[in-house]
Protein backbone atom coordinates (compact mmCIF):
# COMPACT_ATOMS: atom_id res chain seq x y z
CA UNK A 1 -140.64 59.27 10.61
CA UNK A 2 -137.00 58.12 10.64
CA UNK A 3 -136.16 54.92 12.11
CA UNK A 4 -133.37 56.85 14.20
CA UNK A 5 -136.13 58.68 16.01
CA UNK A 6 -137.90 55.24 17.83
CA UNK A 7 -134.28 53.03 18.71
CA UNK A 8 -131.40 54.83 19.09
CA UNK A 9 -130.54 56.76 22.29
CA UNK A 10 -127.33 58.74 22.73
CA UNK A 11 -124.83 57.38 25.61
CA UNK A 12 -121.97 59.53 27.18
CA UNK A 13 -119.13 57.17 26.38
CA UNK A 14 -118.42 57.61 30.27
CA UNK A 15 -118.83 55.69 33.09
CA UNK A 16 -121.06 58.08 35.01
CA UNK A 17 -124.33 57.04 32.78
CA UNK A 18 -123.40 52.93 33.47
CA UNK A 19 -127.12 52.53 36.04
CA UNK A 20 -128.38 54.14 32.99
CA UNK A 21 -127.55 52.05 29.92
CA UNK A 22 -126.32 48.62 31.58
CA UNK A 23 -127.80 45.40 30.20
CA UNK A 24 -130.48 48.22 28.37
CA UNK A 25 -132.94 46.10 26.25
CA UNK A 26 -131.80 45.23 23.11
CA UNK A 27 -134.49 46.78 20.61
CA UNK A 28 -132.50 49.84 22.10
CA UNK A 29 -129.06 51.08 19.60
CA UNK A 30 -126.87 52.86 21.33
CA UNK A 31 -124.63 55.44 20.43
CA UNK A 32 -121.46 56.19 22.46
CA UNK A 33 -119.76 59.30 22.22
CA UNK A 34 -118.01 62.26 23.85
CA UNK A 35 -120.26 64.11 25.93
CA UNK A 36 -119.97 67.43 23.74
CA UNK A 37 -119.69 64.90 20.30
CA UNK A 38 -123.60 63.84 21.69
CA UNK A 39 -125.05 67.16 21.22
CA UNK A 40 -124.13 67.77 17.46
CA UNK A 41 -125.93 63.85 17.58
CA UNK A 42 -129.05 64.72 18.64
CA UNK A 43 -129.41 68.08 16.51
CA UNK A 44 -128.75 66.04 13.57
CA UNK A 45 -131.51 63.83 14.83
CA UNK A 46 -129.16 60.57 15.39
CA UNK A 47 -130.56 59.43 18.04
CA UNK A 48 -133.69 60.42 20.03
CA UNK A 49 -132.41 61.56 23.46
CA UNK A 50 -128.74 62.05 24.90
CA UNK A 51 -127.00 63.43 27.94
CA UNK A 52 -125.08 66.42 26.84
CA UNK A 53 -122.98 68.84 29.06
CA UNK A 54 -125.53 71.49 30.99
CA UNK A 55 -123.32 74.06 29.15
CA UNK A 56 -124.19 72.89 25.58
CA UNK A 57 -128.21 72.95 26.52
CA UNK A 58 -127.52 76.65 27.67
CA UNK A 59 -126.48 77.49 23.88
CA UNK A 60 -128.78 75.36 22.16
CA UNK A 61 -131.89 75.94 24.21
CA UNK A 62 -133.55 76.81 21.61
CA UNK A 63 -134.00 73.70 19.94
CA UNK A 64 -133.54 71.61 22.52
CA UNK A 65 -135.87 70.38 25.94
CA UNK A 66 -134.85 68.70 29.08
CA UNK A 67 -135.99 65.47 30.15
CA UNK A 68 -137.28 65.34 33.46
CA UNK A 69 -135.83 62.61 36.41
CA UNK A 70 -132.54 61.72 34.82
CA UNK A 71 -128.83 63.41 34.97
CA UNK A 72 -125.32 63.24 35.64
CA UNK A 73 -124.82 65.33 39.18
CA UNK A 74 -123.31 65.25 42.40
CA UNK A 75 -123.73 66.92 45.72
CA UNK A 76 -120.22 68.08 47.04
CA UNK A 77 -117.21 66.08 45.45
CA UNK A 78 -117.63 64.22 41.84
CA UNK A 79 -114.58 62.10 41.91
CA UNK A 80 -114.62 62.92 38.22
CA UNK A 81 -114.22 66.58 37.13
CA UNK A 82 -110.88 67.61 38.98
CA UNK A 83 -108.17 69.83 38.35
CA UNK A 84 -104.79 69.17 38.57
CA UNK A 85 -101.53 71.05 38.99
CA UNK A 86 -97.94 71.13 40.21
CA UNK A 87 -98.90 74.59 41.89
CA UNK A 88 -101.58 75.77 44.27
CA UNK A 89 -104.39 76.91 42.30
CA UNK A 90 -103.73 80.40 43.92
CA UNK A 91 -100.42 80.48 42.10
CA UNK A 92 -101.79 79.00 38.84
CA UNK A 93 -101.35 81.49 35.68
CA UNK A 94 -102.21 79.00 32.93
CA UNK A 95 -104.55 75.93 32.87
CA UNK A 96 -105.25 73.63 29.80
CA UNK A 97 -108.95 72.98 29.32
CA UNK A 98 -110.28 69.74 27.67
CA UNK A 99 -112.62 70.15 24.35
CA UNK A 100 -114.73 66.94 25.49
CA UNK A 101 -116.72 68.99 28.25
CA UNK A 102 -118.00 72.66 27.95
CA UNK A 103 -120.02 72.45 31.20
CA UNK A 104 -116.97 71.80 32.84
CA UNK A 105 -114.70 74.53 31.63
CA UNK A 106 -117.53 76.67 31.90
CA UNK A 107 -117.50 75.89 35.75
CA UNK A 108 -114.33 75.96 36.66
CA UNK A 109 -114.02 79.55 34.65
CA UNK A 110 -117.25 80.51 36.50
CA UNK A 111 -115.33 79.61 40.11
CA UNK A 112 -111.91 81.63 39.26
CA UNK A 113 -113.78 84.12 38.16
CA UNK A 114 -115.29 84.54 41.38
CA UNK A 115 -112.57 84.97 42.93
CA UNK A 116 -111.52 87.55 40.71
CA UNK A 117 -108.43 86.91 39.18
CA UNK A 118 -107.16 86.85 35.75
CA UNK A 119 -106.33 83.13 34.37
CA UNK A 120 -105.00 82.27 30.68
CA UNK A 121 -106.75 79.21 29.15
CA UNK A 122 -105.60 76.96 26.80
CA UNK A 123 -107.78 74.57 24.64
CA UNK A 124 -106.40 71.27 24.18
CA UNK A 125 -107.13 67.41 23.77
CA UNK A 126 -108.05 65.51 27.26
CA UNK A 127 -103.89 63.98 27.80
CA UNK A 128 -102.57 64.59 31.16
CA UNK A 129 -99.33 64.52 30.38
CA UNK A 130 -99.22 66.73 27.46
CA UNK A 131 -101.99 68.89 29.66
CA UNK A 132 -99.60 69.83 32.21
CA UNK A 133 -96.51 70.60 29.99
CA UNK A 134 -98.37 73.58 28.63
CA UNK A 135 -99.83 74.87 31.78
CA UNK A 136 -99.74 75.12 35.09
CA UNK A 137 -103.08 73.39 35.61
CA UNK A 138 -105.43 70.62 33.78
CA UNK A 139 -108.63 70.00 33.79
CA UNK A 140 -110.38 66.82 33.12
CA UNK A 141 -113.06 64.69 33.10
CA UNK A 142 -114.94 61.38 33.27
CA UNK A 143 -112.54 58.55 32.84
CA UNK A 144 -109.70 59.75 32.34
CA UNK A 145 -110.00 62.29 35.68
CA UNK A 146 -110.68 59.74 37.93
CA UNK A 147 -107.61 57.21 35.96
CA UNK A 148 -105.31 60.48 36.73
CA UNK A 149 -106.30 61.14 40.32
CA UNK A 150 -105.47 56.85 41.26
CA UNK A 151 -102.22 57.76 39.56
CA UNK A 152 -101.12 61.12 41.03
CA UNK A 153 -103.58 61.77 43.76
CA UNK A 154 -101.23 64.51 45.03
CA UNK A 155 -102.08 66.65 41.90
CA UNK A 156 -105.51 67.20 42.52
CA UNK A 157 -106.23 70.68 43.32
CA UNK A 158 -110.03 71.24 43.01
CA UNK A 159 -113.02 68.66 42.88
CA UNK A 160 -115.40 70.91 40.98
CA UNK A 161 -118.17 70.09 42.48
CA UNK A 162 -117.26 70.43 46.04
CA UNK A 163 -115.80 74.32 44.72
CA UNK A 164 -119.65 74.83 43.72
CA UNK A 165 -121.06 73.28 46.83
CA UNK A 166 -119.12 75.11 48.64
CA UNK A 167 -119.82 78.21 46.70
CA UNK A 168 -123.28 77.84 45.73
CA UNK A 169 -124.92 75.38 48.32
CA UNK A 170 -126.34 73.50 45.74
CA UNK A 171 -125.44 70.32 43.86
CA UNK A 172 -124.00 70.74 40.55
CA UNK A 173 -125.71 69.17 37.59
CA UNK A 174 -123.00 68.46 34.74
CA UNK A 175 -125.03 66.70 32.29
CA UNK A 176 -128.56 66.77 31.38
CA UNK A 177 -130.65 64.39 29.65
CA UNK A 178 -132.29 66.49 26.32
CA UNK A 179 -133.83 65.40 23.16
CA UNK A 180 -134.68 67.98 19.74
CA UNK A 181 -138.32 69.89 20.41
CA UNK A 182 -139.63 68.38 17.21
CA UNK A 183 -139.15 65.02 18.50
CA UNK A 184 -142.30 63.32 18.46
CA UNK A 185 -143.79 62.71 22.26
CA UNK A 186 -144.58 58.67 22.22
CA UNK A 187 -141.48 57.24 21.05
CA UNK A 188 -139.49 59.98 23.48
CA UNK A 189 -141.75 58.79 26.61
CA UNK A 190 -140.56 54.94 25.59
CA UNK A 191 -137.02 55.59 25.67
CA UNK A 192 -137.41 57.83 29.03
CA UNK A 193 -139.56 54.78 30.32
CA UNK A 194 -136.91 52.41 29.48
CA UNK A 195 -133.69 54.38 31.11
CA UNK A 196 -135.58 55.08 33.99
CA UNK A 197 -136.42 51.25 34.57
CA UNK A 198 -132.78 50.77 34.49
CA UNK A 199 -131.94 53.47 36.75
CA UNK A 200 -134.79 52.31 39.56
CA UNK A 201 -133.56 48.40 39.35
CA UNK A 202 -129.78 50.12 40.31
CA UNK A 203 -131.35 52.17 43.25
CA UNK A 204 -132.97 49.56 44.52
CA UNK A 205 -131.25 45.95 44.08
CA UNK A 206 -127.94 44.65 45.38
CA UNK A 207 -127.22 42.62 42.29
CA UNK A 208 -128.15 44.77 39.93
CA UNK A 209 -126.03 47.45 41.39
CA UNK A 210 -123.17 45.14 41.90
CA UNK A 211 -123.74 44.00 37.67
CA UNK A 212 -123.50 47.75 37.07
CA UNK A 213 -119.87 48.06 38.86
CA UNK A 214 -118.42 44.82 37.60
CA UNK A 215 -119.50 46.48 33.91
CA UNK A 216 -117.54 49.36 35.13
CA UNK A 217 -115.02 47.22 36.11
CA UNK A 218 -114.10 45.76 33.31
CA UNK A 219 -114.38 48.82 31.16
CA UNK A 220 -112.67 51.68 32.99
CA UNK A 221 -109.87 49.45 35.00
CA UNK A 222 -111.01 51.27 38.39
CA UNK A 223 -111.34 48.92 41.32
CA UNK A 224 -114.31 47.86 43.10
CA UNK A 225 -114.16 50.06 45.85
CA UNK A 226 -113.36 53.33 43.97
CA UNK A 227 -116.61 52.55 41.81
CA UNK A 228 -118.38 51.77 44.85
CA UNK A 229 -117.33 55.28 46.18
CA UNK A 230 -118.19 56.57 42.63
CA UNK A 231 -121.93 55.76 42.32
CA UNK A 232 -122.23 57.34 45.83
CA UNK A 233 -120.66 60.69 44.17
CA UNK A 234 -122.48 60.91 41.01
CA UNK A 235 -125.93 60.34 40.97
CA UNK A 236 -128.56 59.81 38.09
CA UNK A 237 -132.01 60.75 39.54
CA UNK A 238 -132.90 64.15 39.56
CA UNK A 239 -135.39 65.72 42.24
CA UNK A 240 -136.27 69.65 42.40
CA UNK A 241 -133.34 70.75 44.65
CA UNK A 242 -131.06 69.05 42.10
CA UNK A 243 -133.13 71.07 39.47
CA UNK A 244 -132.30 73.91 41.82
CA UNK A 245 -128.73 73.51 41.44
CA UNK A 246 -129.10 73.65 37.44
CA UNK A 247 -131.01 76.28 37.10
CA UNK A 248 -128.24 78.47 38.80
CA UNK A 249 -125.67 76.95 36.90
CA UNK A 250 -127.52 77.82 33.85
CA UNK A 251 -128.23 81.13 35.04
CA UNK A 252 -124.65 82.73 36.32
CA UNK A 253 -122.50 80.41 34.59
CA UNK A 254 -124.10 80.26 31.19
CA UNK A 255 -125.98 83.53 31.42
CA UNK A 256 -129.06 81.55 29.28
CA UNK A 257 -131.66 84.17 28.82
CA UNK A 258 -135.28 81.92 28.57
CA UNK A 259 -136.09 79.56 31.50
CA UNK A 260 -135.31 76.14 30.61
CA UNK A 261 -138.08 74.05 29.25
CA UNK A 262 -139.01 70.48 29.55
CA UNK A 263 -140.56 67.76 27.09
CA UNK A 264 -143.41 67.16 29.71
CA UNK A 265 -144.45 68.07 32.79
């Protein structure tokens, strides 16, 4: 069996997976990359497990199973997945999508749609400024969302997942956690094991939760308090009424037709 399969894990090259990955033991590689960059990853079997966008599980369901515990969600506002505009969103006739996030723009299409009015699109790379000289609206993510709200906080029109929370009553799962179904069960369990150790010292010590902000710190230039607020917003630990939440996304936004499947029970 490749070497690939037993010590390298995929890592969103986001903040939002930080309780995950910091200070990670080092028999672990880890590979950083765009969320929708990790999903071509793990079909191509370079690493054993990744968080990919909810959206990109939807199409590749197939060959792909969910990990249980572990996500990227939030229940009500994300901090991170906003869109922004010089208009109301009611008067919006053109909004430039990122191509680093295809749960997002299948979201926020999902929530116009909803309210049933017609919206141009425009695919383009995650820059704010060239963003919203093509359109009315942008949409971004991660980083570079939360860098654009500190700067021009009065351009934020929509927290996407408040819109679903509002909409939906359910938290809204972004990314999920999935590994390849031929990926063999014992080395899979380790690396599981090993992110949720990380995730559970986060959760429940002060220091290691404070480590886990400075490393934020120092890589995303957000302040401590923002990141404080942050890790209150997005959340890592999945329980069943998170699971809840995904399985409608899945459903009405992605219109997947099998019920998603897990490595284990």
């Amino acid at each position: 069996m490749a070497e690939t399969w037993t010590t390298t894990l995929g890592r969103v090259a986001f903040i939002n997976c930080d309780p995950l990955y910091h200070e990670l033991d080092s028999k672990w590689n880890v590979l950083s990359a765009p969320p929708a960059w990790l999903t071509g990853h793990v079909l191509r079997r370079d690493c054993i497990l990744a968080p990919i966008p909810a959206a990109d599980y939807a199409k590749h369901a197939d060959e792909l199973v969910l990990l249980p515990d572990i996500g990227i969600g939030s229940q009500g506002e994300v901090g991170s997945v906003l869109l922004f505009g010089a208009v109301p969103l009611s008067s919006m006739k053109t909004i430039a999508l990122p191509s680093d996030s295809a749960t997002s723009v299948a979201l926020l299409k999902h929530l116009i749609s909803q309210q049933g009015r017609p919206m141009k699109y425009v695919s383009t790379g995650p820059d704010y400024e060239s963003m919203m000289a093509m359109a009315d609206g942008a949409l971004l993510i991660g980083d570079r969302a939360l860098e654009a709200a500190r700067e021009f906080p009065e351009m934020v029109k929509m927290d996407l997942g408040k819109a679903w929370m509002e909409q939906e009553s359910l938290p809204m799962i972004f990314g999920v956690f999935v590994a390849r179904k031929d990926t063999p069960l014992e080395p899979l369990r380790r690396a599981h094991a090993a992110l949720l150790e990380n995730l559970e010292a986060f959760e429940a010590q002060t220091t290691k939760r404070e480590s886990v902000i400075q490393w934020s710190m120092e890589k995303s230039g957000l302040g401590h308090e923002r990141l404080d607020q942050y890790y209150g917003e997005v959340f890592n630990r999945l329980n069943q009424h998170h699971l809840d939440g995904l399985f409608r996304f899945l459903k009405s936004a992605c219109e997947i037709g099998n019920e998603p499947t897990f490595a284990w029970d």
